[in-house]
N, C-alpha and C. Protein backbone atom coordinates (compact mmCIF):
# COMPACT_ATOMS: atom_id res chain seq x y z
N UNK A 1 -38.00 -77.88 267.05
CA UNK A 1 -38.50 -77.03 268.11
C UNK A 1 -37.36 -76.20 268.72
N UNK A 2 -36.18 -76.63 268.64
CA UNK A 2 -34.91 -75.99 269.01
C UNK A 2 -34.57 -75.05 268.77
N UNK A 3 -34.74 -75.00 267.30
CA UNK A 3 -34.60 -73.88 266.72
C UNK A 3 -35.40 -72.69 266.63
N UNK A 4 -36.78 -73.13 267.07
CA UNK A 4 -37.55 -72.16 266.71
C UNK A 4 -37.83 -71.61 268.50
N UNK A 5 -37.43 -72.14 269.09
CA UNK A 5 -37.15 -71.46 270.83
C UNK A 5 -35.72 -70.47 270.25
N UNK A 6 -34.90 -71.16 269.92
CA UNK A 6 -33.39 -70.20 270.06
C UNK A 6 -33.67 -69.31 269.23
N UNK A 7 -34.57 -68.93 268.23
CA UNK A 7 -35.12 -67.69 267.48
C UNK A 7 -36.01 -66.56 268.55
N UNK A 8 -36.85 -67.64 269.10
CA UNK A 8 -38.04 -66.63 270.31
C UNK A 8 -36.90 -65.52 271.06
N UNK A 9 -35.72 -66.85 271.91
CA UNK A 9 -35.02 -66.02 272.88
C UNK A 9 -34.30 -64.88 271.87
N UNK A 10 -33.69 -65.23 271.34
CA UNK A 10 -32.63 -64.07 270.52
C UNK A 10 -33.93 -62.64 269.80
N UNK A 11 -34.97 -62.83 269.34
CA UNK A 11 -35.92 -61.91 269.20
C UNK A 11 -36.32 -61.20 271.07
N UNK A 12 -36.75 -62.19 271.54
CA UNK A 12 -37.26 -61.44 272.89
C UNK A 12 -36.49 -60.87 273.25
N UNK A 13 -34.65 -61.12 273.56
CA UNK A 13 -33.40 -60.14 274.00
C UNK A 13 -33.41 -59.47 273.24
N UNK A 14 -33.13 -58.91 272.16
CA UNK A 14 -33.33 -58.08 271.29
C UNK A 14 -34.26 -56.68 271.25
N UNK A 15 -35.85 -57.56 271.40
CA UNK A 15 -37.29 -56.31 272.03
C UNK A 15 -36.69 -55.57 273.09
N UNK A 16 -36.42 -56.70 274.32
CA UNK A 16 -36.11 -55.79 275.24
C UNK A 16 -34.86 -55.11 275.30
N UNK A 17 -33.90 -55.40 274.84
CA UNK A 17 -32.64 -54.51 274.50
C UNK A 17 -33.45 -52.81 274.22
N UNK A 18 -34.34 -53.03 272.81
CA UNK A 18 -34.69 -51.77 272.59
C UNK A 18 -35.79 -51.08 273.91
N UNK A 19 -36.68 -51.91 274.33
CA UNK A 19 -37.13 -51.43 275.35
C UNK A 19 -36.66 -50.68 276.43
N UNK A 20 -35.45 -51.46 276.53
CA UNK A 20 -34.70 -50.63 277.68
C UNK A 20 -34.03 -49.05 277.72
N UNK A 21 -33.82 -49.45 276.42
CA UNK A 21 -32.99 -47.95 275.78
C UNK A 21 -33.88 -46.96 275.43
N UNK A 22 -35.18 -47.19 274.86
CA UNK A 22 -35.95 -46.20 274.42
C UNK A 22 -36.72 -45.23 275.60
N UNK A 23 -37.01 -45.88 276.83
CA UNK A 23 -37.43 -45.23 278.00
C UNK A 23 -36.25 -43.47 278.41
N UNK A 24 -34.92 -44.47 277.98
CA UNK A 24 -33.90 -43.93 278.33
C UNK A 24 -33.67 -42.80 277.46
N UNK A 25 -33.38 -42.52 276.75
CA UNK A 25 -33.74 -41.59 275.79
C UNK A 25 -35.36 -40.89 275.93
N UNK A 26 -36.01 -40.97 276.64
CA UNK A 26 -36.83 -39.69 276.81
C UNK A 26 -36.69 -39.30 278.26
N UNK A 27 -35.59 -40.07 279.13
CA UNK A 27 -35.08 -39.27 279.98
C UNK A 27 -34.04 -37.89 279.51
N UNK A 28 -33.56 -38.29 278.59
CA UNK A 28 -32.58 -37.46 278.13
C UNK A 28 -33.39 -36.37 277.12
N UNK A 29 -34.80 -36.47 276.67
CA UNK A 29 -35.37 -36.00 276.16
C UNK A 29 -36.45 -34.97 277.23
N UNK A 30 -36.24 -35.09 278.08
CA UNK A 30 -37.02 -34.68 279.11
C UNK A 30 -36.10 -33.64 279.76
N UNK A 31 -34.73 -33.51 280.01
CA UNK A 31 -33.99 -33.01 280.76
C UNK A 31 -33.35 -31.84 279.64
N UNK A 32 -33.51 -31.80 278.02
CA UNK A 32 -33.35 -31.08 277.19
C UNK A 32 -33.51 -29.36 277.55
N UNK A 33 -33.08 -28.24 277.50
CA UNK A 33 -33.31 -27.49 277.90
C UNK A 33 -34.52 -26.91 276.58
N UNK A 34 -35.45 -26.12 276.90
CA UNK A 34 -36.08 -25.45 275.69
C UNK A 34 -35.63 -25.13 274.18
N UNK A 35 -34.59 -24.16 274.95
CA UNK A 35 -33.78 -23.45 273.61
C UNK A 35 -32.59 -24.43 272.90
N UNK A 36 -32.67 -25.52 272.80
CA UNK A 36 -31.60 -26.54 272.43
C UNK A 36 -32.60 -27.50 271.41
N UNK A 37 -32.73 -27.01 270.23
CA UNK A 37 -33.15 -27.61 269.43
C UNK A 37 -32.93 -28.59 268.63
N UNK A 38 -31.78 -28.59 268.32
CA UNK A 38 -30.33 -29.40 267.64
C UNK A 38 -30.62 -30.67 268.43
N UNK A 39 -30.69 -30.41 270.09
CA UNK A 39 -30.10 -31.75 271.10
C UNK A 39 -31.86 -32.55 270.69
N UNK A 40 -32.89 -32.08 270.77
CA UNK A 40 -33.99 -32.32 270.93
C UNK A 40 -34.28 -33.21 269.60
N UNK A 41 -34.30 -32.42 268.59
CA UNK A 41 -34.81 -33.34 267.26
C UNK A 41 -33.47 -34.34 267.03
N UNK A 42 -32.69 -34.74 267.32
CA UNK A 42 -31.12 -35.79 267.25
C UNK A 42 -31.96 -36.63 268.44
N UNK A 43 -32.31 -36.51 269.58
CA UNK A 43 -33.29 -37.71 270.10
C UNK A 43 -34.30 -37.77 269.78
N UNK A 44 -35.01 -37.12 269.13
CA UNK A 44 -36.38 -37.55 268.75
C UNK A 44 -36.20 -38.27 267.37
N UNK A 45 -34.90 -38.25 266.72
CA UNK A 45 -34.87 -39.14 265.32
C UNK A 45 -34.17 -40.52 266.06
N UNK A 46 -33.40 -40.19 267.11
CA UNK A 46 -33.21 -41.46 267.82
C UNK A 46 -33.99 -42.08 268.16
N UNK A 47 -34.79 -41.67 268.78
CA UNK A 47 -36.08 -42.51 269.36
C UNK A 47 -37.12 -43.00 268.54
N UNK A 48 -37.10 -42.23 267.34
CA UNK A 48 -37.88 -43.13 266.50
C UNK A 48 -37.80 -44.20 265.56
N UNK A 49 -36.18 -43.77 264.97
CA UNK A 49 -35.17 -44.84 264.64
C UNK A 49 -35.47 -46.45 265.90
N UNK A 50 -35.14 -46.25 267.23
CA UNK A 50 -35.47 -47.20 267.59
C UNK A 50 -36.51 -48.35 268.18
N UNK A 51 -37.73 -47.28 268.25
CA UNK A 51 -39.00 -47.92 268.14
C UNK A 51 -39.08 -48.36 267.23
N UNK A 52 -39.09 -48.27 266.01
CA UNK A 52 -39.56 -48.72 264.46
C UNK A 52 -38.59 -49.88 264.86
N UNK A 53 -37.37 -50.20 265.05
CA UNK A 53 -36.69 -51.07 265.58
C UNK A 53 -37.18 -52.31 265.89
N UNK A 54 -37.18 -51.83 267.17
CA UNK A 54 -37.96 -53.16 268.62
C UNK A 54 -39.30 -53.04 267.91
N UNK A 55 -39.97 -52.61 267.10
CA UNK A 55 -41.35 -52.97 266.96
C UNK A 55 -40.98 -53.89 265.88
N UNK A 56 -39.91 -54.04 265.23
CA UNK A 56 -39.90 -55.05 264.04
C UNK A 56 -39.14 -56.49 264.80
N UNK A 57 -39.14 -56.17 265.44
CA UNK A 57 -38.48 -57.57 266.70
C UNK A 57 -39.45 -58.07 267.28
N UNK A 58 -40.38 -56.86 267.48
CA UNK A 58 -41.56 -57.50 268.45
C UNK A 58 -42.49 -58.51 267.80
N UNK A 59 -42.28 -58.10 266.51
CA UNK A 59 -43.34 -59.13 265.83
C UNK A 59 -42.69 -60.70 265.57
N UNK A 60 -41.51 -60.85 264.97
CA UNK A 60 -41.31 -62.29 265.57
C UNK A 60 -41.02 -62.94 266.60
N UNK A 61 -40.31 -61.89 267.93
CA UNK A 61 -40.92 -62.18 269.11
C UNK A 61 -42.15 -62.84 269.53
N UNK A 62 -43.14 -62.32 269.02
CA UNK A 62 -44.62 -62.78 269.74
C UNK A 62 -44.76 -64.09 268.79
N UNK A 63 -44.70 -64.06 267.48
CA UNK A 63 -44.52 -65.35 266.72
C UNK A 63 -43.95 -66.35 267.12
N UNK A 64 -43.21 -66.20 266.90
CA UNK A 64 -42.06 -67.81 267.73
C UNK A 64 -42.59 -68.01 268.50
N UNK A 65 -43.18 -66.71 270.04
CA UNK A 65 -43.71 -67.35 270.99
C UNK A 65 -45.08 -68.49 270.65
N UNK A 66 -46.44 -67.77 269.90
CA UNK A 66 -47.23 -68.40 269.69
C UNK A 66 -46.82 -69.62 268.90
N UNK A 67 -45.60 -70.15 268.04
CA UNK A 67 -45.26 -70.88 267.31
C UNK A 67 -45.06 -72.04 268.57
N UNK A 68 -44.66 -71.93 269.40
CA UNK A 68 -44.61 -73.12 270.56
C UNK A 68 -45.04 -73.31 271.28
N UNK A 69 -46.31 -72.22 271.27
CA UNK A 69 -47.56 -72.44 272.23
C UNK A 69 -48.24 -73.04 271.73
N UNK A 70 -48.59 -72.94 270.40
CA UNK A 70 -49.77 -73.26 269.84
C UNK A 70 -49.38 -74.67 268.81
N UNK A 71 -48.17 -74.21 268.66
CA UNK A 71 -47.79 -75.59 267.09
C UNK A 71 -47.01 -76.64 268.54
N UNK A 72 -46.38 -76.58 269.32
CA UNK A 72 -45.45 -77.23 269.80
C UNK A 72 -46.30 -77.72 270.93
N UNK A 73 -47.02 -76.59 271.78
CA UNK A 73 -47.94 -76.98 272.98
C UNK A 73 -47.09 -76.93 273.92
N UNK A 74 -46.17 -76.42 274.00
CA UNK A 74 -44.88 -75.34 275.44
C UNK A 74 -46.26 -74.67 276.10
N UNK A 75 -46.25 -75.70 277.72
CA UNK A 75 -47.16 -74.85 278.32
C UNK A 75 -48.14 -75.00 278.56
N UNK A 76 -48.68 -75.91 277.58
CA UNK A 76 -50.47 -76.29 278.10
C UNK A 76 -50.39 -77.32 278.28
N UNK A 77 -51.76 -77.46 278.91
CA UNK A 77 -52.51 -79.08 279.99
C UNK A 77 -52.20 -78.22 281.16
N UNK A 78 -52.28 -79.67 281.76
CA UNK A 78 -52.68 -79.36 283.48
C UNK A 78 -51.05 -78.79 283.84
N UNK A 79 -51.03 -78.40 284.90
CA UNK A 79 -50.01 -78.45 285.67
C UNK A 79 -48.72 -77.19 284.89
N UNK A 80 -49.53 -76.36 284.23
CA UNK A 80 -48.81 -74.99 283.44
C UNK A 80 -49.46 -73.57 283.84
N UNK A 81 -49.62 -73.15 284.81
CA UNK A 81 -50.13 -72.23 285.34
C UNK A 81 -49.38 -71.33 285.02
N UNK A 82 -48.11 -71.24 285.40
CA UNK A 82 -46.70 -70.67 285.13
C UNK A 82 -46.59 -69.59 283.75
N UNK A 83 -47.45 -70.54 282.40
CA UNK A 83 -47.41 -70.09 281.45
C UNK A 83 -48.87 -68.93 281.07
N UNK A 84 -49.63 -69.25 282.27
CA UNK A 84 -50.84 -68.17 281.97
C UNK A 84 -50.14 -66.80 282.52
N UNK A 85 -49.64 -67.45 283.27
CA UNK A 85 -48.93 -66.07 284.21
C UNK A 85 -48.04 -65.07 283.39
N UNK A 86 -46.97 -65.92 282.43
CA UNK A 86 -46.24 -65.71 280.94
C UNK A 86 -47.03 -65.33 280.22
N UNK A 87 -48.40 -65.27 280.11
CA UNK A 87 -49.05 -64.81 278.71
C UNK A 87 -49.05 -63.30 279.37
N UNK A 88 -49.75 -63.17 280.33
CA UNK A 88 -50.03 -62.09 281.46
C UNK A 88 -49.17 -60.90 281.29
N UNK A 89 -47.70 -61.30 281.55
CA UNK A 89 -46.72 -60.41 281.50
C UNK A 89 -46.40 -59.80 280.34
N UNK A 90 -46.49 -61.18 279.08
CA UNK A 90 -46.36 -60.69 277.88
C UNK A 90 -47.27 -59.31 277.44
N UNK A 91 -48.72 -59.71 277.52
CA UNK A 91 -49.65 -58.78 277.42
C UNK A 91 -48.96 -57.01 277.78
N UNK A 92 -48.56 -57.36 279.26
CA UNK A 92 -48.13 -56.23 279.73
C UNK A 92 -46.76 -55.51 279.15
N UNK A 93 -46.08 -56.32 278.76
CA UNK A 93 -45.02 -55.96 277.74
C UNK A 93 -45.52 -55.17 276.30
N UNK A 94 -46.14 -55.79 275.58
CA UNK A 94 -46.90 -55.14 274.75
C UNK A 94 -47.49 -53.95 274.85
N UNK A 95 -48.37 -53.79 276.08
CA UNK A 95 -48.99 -52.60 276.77
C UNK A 95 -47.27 -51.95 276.63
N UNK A 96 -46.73 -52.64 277.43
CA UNK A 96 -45.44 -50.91 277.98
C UNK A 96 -44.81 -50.40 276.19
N UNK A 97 -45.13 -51.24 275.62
CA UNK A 97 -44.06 -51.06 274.35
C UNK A 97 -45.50 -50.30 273.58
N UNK A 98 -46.35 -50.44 273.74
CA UNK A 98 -47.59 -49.38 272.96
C UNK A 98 -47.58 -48.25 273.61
N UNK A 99 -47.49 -48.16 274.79
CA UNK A 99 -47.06 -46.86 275.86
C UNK A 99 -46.11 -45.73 275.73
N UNK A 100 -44.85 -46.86 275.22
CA UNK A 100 -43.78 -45.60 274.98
C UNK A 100 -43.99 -45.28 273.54
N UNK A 101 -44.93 -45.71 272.83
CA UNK A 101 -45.13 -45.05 271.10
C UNK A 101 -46.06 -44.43 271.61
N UNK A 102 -46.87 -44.41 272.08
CA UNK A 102 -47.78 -42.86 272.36
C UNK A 102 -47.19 -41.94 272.84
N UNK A 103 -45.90 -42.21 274.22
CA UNK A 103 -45.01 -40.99 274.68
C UNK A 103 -44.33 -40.62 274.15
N UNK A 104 -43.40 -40.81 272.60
CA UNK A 104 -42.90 -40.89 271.84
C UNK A 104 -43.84 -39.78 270.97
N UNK A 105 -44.88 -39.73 270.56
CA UNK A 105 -45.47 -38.99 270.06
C UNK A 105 -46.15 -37.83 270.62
N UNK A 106 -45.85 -38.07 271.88
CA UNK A 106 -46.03 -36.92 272.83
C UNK A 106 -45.35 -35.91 272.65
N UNK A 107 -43.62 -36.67 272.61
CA UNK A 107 -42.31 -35.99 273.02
C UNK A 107 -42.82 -35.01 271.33
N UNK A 108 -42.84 -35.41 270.56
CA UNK A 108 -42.89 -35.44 268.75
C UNK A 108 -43.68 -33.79 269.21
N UNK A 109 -44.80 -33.94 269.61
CA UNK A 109 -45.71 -32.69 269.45
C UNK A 109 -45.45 -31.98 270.83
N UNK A 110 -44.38 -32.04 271.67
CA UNK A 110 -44.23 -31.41 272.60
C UNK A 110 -45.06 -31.03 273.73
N UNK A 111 -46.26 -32.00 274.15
CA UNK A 111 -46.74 -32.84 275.12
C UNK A 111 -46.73 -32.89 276.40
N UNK A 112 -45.71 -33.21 276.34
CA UNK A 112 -44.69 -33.76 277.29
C UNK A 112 -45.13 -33.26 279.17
N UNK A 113 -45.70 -33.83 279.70
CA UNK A 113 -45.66 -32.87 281.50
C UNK A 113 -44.91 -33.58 282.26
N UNK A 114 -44.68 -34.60 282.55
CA UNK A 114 -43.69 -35.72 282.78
C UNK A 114 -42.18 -35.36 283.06
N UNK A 115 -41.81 -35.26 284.41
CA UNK A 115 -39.92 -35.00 284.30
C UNK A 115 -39.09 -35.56 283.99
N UNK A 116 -37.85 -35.55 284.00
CA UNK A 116 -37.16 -37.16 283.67
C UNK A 116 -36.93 -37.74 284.61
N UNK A 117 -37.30 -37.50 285.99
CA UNK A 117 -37.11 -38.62 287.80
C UNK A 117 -38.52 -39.30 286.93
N UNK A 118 -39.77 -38.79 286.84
CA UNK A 118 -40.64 -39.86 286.36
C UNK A 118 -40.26 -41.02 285.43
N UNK A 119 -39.07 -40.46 284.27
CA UNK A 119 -39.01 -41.30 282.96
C UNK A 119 -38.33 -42.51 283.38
N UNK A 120 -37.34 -41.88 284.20
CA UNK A 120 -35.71 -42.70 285.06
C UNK A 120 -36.81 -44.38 285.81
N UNK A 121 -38.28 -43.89 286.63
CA UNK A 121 -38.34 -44.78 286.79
C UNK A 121 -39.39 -45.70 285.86
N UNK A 122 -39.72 -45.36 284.76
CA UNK A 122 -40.88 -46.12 283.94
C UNK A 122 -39.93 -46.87 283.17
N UNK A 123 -37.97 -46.45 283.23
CA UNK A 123 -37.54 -47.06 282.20
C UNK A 123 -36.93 -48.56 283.33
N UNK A 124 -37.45 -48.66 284.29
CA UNK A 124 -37.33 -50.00 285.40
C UNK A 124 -38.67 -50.56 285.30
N UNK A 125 -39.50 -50.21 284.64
CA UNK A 125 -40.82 -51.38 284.19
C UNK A 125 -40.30 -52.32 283.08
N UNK A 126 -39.39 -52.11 281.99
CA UNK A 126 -39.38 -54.11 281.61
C UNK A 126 -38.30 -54.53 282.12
N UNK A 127 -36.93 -53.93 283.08
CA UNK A 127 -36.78 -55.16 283.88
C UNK A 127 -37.37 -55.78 284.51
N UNK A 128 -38.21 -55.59 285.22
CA UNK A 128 -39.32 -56.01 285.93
C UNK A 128 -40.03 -57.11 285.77
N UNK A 129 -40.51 -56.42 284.34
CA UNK A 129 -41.19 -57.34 283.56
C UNK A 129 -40.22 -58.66 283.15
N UNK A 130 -38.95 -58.56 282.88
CA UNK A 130 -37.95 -59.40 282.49
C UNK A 130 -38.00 -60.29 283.21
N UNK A 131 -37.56 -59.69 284.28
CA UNK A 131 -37.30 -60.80 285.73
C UNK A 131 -38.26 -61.45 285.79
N UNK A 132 -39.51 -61.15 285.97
CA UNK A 132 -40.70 -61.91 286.03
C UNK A 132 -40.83 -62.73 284.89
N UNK A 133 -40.99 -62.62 284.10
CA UNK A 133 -40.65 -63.64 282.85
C UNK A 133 -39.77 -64.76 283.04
N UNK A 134 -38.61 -64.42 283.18
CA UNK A 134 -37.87 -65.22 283.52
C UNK A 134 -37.63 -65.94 284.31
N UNK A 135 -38.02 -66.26 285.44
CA UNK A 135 -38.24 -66.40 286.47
C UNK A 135 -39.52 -67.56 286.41
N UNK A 136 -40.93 -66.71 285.67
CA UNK A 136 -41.41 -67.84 285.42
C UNK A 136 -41.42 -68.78 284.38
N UNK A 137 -40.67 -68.65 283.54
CA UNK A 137 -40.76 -70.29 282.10
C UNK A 137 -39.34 -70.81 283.25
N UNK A 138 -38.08 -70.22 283.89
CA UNK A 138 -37.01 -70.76 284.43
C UNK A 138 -37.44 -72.01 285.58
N UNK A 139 -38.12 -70.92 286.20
CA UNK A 139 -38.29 -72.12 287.70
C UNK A 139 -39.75 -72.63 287.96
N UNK A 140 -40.91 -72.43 286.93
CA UNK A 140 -42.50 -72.72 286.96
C UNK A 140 -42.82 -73.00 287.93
N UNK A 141 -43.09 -71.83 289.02
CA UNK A 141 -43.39 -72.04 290.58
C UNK A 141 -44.71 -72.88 290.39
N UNK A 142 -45.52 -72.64 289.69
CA UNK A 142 -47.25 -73.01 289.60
C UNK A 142 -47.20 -73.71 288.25
């Protein structure tokens, strides 16, 4: 079971590593001037370079997780509330990481209405989400 937790964490740091960065880069994709074409498609191959990324993390991410929910039982019976709350967030992680592949394909077809003060703060939704995570498998208030 050791091992297959120290796989979850090193996949989940990893997702969110890319999570964090990819928000960030359509700040910088946002602040592009029109006529700068060069700067524009060099982040948009960035950004897709690293979605394809974190989406290949994300999937043994969520594995491992279900691997100790379901094979190990991390979390259930009575007295694991903590971990519904963890599924919760996860969900919402997923949501933000399906979110920025649709804005991502926004940026792609030029889309885009969104400034980069908007992007600056959507790219502080998975710390958020982090902290909260962490926070609850760390200290299982409930």
């Amino acid at each position: 079971m050791l091992w297959v937790k120290s796989f979850h964490i090193v996949f989940i740091a990893s997702w969110f590593a890319g999570l964090f960065y990819l928000p960030r880069i359509f700040v910088n994709l946002a602040m592009v001037p029109p006529d700068s074409v060069a700067e524009r498609a060099r982040l948009l191959l960035m950004a897709r370079k690293l979605l394809r990324f974190t989406t290949l993390l994300a999937v043994p991410a969520v594995a491992t997780g279900l691997w100790l929910y379901l094979g190990y039982g991390i979390g259930r019976g009575p007295g694991n509330g903590w971990m519904h709350a963890k599924l919760a967030m996860v969900v919402l992680v997923i949501g933000y990481h399906h979110a920025c592949s649709r804005m991502l394909a926004k940026f792609e077809q030029n889309h885009i209405t969104r400034g980069h003060v908007w992007f600056r703060w959507f790219n502080e939704v998975p710390v958020i989400l982090m902290l909260v995570v962490v926070i609850l498998v760390v200290v299982k208030p409930f």
